[in-house]
Protein backbone atom coordinates (compact mmCIF):
# COMPACT_ATOMS: atom_id res chain seq x y z
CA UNK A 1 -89.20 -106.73 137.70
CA UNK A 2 -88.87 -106.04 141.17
CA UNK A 3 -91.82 -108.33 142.22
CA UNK A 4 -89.86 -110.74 140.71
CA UNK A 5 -86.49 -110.33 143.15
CA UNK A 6 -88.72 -110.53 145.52
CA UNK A 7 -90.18 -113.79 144.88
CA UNK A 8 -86.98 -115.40 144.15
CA UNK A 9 -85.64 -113.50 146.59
CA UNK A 10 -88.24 -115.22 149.26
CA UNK A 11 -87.48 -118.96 147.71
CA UNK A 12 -83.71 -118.61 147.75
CA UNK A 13 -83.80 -117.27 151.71
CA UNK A 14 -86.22 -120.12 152.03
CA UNK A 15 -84.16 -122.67 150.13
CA UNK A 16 -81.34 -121.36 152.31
CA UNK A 17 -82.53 -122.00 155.45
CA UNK A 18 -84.69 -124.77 155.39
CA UNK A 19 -82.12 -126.83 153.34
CA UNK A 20 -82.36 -130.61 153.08
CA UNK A 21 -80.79 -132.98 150.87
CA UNK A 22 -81.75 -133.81 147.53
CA UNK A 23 -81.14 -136.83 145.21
CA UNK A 24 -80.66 -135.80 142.19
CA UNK A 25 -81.13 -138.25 138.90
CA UNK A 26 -78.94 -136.13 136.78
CA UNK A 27 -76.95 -132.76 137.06
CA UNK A 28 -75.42 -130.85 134.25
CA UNK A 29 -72.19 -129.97 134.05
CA UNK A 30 -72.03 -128.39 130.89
CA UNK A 31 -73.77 -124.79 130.96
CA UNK A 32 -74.70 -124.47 127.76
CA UNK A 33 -77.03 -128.01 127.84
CA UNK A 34 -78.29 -126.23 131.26
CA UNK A 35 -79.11 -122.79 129.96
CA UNK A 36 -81.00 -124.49 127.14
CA UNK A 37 -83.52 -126.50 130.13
CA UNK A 38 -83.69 -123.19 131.67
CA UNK A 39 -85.08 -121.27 128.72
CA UNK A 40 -87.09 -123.88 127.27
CA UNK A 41 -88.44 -124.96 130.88
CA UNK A 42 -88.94 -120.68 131.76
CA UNK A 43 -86.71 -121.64 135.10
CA UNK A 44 -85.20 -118.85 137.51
CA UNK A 45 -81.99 -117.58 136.14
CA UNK A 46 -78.54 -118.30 137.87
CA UNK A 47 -78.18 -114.04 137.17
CA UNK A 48 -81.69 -113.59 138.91
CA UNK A 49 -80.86 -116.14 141.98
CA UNK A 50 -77.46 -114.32 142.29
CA UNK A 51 -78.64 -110.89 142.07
CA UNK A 52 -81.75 -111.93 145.26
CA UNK A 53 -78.84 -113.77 146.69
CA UNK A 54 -76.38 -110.31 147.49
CA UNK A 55 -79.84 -107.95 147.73
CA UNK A 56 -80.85 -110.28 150.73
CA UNK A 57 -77.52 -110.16 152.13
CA UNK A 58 -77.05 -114.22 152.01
CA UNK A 59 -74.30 -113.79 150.37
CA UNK A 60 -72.45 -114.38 147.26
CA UNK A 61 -72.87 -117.31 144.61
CA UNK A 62 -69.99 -119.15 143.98
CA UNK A 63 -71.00 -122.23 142.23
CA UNK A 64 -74.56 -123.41 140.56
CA UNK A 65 -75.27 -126.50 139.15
CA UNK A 66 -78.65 -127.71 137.54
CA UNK A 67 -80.08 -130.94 138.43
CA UNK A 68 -83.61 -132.64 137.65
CA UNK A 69 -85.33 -135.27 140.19
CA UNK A 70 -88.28 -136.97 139.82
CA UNK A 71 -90.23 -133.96 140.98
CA UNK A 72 -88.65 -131.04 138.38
CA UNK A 73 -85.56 -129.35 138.48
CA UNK A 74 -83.54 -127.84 141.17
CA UNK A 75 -80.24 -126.01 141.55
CA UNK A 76 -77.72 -127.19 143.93
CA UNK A 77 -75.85 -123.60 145.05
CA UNK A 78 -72.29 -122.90 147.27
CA UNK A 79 -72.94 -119.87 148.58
CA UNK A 80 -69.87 -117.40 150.42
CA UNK A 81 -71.80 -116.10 153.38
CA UNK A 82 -70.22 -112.52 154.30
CA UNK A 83 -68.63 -114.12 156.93
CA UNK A 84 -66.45 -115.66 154.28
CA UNK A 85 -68.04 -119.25 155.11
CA UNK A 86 -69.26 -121.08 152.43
CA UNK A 87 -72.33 -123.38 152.15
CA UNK A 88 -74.06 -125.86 150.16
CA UNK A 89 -77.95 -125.73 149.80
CA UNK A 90 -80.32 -126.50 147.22
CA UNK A 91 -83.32 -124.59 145.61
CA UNK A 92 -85.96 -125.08 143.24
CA UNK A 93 -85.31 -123.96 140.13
CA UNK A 94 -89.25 -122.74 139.57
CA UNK A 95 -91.29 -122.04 136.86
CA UNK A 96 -91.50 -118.05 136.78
């Protein structure tokens, strides 16, 4: 489990600081419709990107929201640095 963390924890401090803009075809705001794509498509968890997010010291997540594009899925994150700011990036929701 651990070599898990840190893999996501590597693509979400990544995702953070290399963040560009992504068009997004569709995003879901219903969680349940989401958490279905994510366990039928074996995506990273919110828990698991939350969980790298505070062991990293990135900060906390405030607000995820699943979205596919023409190249696969991604999540769009706000994210309460522990300076109290809070961003917007985006990460790849990858396969595990």
């Amino acid at each position: 489990m651990s070599g898990l963390i840190g893999a996501v924890s590597a693509m979400i401090v990544a995702a953070v600081l290399i963040a560009r803009p992504a068009t997004a075809d569709e995003c879901l705001d219903d969680w349940g419709m989401a958490g279905e794509i994510v366990r039928r498509e074996n995506l990273i968890t919110v828990e698991e990107v939350s969980k790298s997010l505070a062991a990293d010291g990135v900060g906390q997540l405030v607000k995820t929201t699943l979205c596919k594009s023409e190249t696969g899925y991604f999540y769009r994150l706000v994210i309460r640095s522990p300076t109290g700011q809070l961003r917007t990036t985006v990460m790849t929701a990858k396969v595990r």
